[in-house]
N, C-alpha and C. Protein backbone atom coordinates (compact mmCIF):
# COMPACT_ATOMS: atom_id res chain seq x y z
N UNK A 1 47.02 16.81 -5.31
CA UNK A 1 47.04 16.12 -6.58
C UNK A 1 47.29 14.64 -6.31
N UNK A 2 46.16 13.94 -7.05
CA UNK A 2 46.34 12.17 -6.38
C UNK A 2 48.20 11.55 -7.68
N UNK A 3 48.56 10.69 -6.61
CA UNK A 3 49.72 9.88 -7.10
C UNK A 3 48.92 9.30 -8.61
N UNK A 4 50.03 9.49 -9.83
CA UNK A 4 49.80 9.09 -11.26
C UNK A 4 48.80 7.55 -10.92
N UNK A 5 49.73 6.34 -9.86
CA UNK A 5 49.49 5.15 -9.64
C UNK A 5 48.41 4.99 -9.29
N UNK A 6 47.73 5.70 -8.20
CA UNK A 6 46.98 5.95 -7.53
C UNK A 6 45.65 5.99 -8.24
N UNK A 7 45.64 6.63 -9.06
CA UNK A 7 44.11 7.45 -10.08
C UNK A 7 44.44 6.68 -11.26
N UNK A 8 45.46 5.45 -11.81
CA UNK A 8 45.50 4.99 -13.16
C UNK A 8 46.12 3.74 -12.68
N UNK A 9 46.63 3.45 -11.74
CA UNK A 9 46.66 1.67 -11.56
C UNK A 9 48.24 0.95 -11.85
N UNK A 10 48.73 2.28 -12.30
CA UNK A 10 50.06 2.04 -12.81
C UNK A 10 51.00 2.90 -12.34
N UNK A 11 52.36 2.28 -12.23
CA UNK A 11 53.27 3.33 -11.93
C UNK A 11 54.10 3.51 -13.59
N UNK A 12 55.06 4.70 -13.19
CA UNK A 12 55.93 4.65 -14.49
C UNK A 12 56.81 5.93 -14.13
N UNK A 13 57.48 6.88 -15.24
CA UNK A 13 58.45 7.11 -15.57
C UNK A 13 58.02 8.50 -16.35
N UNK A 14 58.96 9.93 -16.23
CA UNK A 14 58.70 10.96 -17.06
C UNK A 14 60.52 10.60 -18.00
N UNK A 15 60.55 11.15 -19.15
CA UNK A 15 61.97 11.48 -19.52
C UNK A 15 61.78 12.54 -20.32
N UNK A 16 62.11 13.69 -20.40
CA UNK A 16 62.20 15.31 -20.41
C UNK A 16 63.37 15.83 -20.37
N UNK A 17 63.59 17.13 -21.28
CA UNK A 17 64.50 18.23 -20.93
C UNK A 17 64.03 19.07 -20.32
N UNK A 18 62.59 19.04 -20.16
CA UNK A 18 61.45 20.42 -19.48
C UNK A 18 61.84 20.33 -18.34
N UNK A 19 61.96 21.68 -17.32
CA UNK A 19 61.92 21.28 -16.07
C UNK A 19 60.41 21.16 -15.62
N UNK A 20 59.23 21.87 -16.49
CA UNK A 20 58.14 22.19 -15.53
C UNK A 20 57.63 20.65 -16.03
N UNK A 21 58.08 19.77 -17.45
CA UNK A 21 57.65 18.31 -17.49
C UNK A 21 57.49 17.87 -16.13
N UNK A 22 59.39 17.39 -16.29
CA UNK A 22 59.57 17.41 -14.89
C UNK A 22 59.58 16.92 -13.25
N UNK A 23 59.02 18.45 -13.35
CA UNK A 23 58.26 18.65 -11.81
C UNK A 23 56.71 18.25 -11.46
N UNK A 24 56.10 17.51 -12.67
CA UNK A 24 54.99 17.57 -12.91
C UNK A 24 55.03 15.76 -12.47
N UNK A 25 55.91 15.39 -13.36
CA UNK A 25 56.53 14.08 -13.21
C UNK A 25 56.56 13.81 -11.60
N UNK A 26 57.01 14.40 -11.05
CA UNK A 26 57.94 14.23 -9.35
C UNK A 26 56.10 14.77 -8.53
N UNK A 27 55.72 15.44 -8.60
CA UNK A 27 54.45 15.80 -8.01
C UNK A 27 53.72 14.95 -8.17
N UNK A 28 53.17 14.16 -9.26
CA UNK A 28 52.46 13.08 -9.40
C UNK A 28 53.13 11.57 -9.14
N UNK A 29 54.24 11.58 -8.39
CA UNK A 29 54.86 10.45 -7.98
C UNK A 29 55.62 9.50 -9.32
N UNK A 30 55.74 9.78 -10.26
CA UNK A 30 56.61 9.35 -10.83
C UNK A 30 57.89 9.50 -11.04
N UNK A 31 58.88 8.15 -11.33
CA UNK A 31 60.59 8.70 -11.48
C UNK A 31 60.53 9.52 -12.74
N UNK A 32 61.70 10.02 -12.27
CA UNK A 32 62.10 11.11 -12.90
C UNK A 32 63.53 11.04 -13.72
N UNK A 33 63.37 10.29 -14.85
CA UNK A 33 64.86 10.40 -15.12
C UNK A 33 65.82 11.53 -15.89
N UNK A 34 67.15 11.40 -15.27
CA UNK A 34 67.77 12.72 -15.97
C UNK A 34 68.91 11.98 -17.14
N UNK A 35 68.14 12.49 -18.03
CA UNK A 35 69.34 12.13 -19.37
C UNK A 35 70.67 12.91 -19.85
N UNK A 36 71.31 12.73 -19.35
CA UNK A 36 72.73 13.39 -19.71
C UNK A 36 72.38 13.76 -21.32
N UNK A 37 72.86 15.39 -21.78
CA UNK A 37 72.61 15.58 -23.13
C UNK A 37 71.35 16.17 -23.64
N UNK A 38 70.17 15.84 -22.52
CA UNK A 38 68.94 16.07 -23.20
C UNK A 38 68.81 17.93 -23.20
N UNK A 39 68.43 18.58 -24.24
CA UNK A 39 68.47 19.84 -24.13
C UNK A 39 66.90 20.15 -24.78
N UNK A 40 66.29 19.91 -24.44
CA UNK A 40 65.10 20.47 -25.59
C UNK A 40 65.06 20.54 -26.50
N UNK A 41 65.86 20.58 -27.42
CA UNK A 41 66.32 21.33 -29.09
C UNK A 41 66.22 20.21 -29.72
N UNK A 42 67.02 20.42 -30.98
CA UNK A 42 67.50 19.44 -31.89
C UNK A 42 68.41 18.27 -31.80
N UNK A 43 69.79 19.27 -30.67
CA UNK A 43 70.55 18.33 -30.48
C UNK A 43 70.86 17.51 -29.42
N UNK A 44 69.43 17.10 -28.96
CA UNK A 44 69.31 16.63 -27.69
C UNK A 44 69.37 15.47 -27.62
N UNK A 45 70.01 14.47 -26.76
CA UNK A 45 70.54 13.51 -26.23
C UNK A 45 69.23 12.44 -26.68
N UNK A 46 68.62 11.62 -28.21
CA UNK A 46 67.23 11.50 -28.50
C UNK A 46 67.99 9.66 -28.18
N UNK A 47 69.01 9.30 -28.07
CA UNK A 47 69.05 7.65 -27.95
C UNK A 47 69.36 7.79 -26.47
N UNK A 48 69.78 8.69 -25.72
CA UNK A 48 69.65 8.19 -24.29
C UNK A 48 68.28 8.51 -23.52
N UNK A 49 67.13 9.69 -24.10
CA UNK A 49 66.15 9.41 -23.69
C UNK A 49 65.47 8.35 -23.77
N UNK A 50 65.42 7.69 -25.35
CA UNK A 50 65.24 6.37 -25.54
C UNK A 50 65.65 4.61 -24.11
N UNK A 51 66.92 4.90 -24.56
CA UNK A 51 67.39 4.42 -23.60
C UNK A 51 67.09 4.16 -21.85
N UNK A 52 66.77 5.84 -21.58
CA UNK A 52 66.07 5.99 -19.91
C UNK A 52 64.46 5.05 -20.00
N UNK A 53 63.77 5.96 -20.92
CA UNK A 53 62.32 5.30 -21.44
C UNK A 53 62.54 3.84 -20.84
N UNK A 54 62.99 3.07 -22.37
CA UNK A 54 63.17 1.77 -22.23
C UNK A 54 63.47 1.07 -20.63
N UNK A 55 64.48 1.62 -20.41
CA UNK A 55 64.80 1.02 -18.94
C UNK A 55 63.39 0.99 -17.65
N UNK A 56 63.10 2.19 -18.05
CA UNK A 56 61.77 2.66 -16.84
C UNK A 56 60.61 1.80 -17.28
N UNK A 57 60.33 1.28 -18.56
CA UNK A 57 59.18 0.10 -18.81
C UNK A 57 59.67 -0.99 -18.48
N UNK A 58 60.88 -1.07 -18.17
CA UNK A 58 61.67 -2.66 -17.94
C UNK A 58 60.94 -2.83 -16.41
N UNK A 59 60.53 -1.61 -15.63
CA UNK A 59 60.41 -2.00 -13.68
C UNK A 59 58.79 -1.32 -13.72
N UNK A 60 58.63 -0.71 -14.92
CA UNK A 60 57.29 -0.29 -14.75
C UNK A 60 56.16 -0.33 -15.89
N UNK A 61 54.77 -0.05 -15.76
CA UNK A 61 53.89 -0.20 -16.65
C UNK A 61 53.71 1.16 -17.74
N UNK A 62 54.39 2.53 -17.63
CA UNK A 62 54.35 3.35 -18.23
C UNK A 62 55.10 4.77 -18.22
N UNK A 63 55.21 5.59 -19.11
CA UNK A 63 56.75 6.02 -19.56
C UNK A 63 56.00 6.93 -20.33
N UNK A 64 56.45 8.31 -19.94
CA UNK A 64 55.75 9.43 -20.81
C UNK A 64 57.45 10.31 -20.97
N UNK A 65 57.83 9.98 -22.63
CA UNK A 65 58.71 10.17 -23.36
C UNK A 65 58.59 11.60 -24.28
N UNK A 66 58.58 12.85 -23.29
CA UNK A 66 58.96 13.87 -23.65
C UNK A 66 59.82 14.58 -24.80
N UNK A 67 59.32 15.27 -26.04
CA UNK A 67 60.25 15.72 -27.09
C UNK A 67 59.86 17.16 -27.26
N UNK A 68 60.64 18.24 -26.94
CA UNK A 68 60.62 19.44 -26.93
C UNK A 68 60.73 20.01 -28.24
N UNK A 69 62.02 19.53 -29.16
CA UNK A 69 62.52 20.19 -30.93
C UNK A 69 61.24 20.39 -31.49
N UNK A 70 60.00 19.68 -31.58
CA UNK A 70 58.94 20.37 -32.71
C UNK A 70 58.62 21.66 -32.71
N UNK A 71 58.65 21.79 -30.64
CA UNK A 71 57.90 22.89 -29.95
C UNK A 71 58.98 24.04 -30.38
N UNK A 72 60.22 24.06 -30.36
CA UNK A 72 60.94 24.80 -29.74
C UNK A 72 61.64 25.57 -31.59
N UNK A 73 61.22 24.12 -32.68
CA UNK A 73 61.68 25.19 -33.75
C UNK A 73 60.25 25.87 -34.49
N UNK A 74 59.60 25.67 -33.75
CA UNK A 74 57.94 26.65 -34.24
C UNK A 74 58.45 27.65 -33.57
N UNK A 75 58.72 27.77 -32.49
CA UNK A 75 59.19 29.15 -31.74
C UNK A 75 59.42 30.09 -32.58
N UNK A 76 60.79 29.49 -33.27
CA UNK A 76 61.85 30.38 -33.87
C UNK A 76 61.16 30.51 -35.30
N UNK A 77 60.06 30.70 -35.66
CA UNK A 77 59.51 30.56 -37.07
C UNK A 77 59.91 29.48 -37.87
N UNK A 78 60.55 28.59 -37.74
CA UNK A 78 61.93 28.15 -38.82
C UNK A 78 60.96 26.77 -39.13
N UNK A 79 60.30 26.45 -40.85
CA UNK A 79 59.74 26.02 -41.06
C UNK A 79 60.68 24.29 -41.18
N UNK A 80 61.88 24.74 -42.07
CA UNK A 80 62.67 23.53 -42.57
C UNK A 80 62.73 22.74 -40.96
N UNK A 81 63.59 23.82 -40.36
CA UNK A 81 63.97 22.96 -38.24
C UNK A 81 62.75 22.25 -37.91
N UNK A 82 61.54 22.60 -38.05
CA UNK A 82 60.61 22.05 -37.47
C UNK A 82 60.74 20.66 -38.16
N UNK A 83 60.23 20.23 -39.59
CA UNK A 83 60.32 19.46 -40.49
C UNK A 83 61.56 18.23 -39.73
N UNK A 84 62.72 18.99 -39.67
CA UNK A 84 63.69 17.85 -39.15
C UNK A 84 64.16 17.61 -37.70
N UNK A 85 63.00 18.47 -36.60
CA UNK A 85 62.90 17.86 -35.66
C UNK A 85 61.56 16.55 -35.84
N UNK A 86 60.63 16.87 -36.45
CA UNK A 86 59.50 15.91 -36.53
C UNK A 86 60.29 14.73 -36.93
N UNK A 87 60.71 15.00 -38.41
CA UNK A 87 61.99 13.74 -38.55
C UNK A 87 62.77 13.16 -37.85
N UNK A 88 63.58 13.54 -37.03
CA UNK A 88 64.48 13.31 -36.07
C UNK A 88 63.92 12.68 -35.06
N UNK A 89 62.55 13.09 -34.53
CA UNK A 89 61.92 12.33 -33.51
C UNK A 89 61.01 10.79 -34.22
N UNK A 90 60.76 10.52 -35.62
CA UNK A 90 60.29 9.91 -36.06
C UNK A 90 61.20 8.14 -36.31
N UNK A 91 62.27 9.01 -36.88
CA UNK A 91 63.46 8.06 -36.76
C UNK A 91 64.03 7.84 -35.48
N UNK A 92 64.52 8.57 -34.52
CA UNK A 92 65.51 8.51 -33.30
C UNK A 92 64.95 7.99 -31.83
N UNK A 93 63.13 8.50 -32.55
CA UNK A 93 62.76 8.34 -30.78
C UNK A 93 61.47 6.72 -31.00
N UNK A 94 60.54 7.27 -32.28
CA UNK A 94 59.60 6.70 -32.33
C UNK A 94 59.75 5.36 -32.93
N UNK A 95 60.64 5.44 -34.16
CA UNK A 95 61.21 3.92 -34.55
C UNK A 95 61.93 2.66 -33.66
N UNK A 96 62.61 3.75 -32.95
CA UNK A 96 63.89 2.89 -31.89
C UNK A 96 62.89 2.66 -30.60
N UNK A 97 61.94 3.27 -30.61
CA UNK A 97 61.02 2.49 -29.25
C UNK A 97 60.35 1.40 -29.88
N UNK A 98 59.73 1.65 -31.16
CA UNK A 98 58.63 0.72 -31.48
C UNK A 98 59.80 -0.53 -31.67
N UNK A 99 60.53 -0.42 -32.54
CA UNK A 99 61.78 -1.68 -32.37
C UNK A 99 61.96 -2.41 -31.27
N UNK A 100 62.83 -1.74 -30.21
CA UNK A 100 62.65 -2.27 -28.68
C UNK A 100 61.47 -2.51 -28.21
N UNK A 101 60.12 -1.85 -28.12
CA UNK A 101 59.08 -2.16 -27.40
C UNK A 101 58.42 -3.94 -28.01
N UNK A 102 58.96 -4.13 -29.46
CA UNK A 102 58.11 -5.41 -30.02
C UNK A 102 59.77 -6.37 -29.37
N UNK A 103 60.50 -5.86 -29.27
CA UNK A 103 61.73 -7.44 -28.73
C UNK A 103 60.83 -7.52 -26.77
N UNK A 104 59.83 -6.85 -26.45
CA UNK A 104 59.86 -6.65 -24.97
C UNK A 104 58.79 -8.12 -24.79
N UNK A 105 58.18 -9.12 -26.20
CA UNK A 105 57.32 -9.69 -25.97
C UNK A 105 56.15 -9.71 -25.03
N UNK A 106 55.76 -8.20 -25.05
CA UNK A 106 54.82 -8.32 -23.96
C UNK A 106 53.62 -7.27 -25.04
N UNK A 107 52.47 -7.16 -24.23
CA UNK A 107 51.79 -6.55 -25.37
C UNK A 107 52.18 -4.96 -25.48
N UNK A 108 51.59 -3.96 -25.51
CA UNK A 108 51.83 -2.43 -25.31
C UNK A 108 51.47 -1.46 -26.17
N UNK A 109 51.11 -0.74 -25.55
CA UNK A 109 50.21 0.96 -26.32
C UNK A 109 51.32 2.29 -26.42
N UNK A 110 51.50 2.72 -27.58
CA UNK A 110 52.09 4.02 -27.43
C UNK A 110 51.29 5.20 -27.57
N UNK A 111 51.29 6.24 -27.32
CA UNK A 111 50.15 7.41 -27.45
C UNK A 111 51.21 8.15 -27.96
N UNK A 112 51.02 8.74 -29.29
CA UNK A 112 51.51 9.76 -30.07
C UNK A 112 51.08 11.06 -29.93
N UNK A 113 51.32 12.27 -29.45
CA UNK A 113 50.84 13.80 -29.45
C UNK A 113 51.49 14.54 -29.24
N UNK A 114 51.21 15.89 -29.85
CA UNK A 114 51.88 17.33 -28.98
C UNK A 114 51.01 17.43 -27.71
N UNK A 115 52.05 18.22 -27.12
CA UNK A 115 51.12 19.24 -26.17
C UNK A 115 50.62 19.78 -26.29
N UNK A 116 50.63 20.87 -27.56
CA UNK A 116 49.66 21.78 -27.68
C UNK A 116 50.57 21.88 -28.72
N UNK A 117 49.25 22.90 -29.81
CA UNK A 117 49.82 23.51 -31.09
C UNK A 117 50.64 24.66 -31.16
N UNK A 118 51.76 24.89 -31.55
CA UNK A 118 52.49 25.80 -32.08
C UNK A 118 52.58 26.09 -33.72
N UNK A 119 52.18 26.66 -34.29
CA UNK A 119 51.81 27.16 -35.67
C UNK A 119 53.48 27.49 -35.64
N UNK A 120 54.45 27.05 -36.58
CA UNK A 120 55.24 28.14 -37.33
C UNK A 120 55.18 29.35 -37.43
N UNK A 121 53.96 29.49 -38.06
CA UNK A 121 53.52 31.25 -38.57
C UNK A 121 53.36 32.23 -37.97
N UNK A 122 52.75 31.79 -36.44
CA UNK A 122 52.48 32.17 -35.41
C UNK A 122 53.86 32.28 -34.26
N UNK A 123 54.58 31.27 -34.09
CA UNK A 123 55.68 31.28 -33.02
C UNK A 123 55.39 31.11 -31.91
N UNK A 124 53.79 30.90 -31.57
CA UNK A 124 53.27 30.99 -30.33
C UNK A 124 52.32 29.67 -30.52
N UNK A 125 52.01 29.35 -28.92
CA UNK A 125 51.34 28.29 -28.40
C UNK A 125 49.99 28.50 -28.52
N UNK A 126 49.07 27.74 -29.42
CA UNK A 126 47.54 28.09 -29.68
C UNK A 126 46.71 27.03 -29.10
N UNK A 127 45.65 27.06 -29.24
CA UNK A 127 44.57 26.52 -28.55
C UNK A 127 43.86 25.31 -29.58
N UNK A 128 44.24 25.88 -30.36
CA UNK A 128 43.81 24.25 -31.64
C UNK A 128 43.45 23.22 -31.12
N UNK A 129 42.81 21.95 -31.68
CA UNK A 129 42.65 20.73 -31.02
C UNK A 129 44.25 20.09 -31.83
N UNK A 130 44.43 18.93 -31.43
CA UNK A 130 45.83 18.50 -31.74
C UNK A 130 45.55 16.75 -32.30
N UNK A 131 46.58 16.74 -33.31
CA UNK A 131 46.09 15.10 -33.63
C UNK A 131 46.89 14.14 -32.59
N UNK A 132 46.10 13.11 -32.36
CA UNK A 132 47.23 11.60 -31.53
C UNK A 132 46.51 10.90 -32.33
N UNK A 133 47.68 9.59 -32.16
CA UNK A 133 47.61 8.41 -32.52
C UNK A 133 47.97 7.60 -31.30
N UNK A 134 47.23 6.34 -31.43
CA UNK A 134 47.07 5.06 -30.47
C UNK A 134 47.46 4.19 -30.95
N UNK A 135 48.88 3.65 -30.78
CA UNK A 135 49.28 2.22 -31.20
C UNK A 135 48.73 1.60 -30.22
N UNK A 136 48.56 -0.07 -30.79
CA UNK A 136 48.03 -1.09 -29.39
C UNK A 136 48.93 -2.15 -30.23
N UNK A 137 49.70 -2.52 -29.80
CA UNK A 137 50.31 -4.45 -30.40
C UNK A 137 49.52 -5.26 -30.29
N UNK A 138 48.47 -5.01 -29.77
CA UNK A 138 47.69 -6.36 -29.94
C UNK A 138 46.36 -6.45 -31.25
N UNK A 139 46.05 -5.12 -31.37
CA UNK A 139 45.19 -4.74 -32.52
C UNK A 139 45.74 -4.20 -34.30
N UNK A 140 46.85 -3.19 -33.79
CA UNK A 140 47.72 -2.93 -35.24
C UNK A 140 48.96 -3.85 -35.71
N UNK A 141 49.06 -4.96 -35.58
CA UNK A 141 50.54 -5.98 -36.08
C UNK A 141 49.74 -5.85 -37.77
N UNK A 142 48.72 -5.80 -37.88
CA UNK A 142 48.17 -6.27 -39.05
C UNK A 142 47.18 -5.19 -39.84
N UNK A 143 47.27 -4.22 -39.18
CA UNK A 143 46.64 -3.05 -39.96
C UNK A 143 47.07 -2.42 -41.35
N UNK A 144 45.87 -2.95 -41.75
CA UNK A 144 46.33 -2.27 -43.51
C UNK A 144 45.85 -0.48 -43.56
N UNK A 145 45.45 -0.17 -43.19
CA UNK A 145 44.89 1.40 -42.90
C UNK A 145 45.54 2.15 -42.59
N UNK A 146 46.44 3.00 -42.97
CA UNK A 146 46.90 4.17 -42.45
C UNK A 146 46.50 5.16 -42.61
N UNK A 147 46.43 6.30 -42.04
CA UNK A 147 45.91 7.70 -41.91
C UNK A 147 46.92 8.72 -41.66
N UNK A 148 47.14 9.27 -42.05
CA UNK A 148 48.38 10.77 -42.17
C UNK A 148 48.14 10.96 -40.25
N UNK A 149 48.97 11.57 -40.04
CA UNK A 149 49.59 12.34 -38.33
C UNK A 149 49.49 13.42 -38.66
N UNK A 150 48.10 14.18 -38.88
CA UNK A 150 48.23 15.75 -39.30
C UNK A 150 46.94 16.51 -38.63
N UNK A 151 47.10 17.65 -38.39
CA UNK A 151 45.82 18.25 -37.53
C UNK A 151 44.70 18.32 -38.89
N UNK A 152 45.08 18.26 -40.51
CA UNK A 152 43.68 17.97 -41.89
C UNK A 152 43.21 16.77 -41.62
N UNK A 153 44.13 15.61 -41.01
CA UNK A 153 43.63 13.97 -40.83
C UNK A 153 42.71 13.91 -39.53
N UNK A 154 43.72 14.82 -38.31
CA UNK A 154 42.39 14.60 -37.50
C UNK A 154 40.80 15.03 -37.81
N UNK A 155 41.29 15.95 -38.05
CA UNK A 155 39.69 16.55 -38.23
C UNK A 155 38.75 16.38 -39.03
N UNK A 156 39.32 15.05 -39.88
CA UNK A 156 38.43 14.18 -40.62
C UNK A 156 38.21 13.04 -39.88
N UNK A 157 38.98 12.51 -38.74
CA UNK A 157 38.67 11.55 -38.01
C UNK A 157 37.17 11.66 -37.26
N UNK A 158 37.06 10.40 -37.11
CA UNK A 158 35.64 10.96 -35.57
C UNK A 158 35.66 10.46 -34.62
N UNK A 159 36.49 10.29 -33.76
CA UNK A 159 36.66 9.85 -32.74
C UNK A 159 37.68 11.87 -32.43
N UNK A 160 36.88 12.00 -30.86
CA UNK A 160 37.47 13.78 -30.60
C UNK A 160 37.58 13.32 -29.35
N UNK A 161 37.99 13.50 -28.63
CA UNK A 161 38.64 14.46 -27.01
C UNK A 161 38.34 15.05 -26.85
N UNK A 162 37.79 15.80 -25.87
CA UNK A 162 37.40 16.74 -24.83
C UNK A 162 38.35 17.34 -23.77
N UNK A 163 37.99 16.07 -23.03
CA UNK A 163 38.92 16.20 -21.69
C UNK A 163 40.26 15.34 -21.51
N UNK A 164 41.53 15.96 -21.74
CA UNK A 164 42.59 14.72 -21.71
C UNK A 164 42.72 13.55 -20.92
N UNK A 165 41.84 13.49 -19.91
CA UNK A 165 41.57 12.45 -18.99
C UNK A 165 41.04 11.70 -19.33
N UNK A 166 40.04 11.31 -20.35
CA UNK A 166 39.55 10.69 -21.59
C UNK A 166 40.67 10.18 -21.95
N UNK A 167 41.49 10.43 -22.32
CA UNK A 167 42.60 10.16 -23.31
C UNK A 167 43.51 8.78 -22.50
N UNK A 168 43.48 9.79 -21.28
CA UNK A 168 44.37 8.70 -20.41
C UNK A 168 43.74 7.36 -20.32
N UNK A 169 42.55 7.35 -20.20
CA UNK A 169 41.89 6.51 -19.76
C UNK A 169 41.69 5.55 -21.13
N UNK A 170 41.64 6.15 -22.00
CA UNK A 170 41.90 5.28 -23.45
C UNK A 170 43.51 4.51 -23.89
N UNK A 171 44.14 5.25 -23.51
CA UNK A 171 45.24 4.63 -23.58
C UNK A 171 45.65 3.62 -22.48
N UNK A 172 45.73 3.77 -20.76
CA UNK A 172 45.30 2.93 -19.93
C UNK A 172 44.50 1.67 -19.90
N UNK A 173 43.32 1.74 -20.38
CA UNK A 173 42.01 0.97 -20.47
C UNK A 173 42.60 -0.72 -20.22
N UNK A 174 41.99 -1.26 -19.66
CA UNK A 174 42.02 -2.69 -19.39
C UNK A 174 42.18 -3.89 -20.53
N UNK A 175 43.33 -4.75 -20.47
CA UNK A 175 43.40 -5.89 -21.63
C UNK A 175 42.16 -6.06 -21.83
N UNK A 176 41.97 -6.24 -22.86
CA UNK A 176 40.53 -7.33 -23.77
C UNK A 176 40.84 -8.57 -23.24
């Protein structure tokens, strides 16, 4: 398996409660940070992952900021848990980066996604296509357009994925 740096030009950073994240992290040559607190769940350590994140873009070009609670209260059927892990990661993880990432005066892309779909209804991991979103600071400071974060919004979108390597490579892609 080629080094993350190696095949994308960049080094960076995993932050996870997963171990198989991880190990996935450490195999493809990236640090690996361990967040005291982080548990997968709800009540997981969401300002010191923040915190690790942040630090690892301070020495490097990229930072894949792991959140387990969406995954983990679909598990358990539990419609409301899910709702206020999405919340919880909206406020705790995604606000408090985008905050810090605009004091970093530098430009920068966040890539928004699951890993894969977990239905509530289901409790299990499905094969669905999944929605992301692409912040860029240099293109959205001024976007009047918003579009819902929902697998009904993607699939009115037209721009699709195939191969997640696509993806990388969209989010990666070279300054204008």
């Amino acid at each position: 398996m080629p080094a993350f740096e190696q095949k994308y030009g960049v080094g960076g950073g995993v932050v996870s409660a997963v171990m198989l994240v991880k190990g996935i992290g450490r195999c493809i040559g990236l640090e690996v940070a361990e967040v005291e607190g982080a548990t997968g769940f709800l009540d997981t350590n969401y300002e010191g992952k923040v915190q690790h994140a942040l630090s690892i873009l301070r020495r490097s070009d990229f930072v894949l900021l792991h959140v387990e609670a969406p995954d983990e209260a679909s598990h358990l059927g539990d419609f409301e848990l899910k709702v206020k892990a999405i919340e919880d990661f909206d406020k705790r993880v995604v606000g408090r980066m985008l905050d810090n990432l605009s004091a970093f005066d530098e430009d920068f892309r966040i890539l928004l996604m699951p890993d894969h779909a977990t239905p509530v209804s289901l409790k299990v991991h499905t094969k669905e296509p999944v929605p992301f979103a692409i912040y860029d600071s240099r293109t959205n400071k001024n976007a009047k357009e918003r579009r819902g974060f929902d697998e009904k919004s993607a699939s009115a979108g037209e721009l699709r994925i195939v191969d997640a390597l696509d993806l990388m490579n969209m989010l990666l892609k070279q300054k204008r």
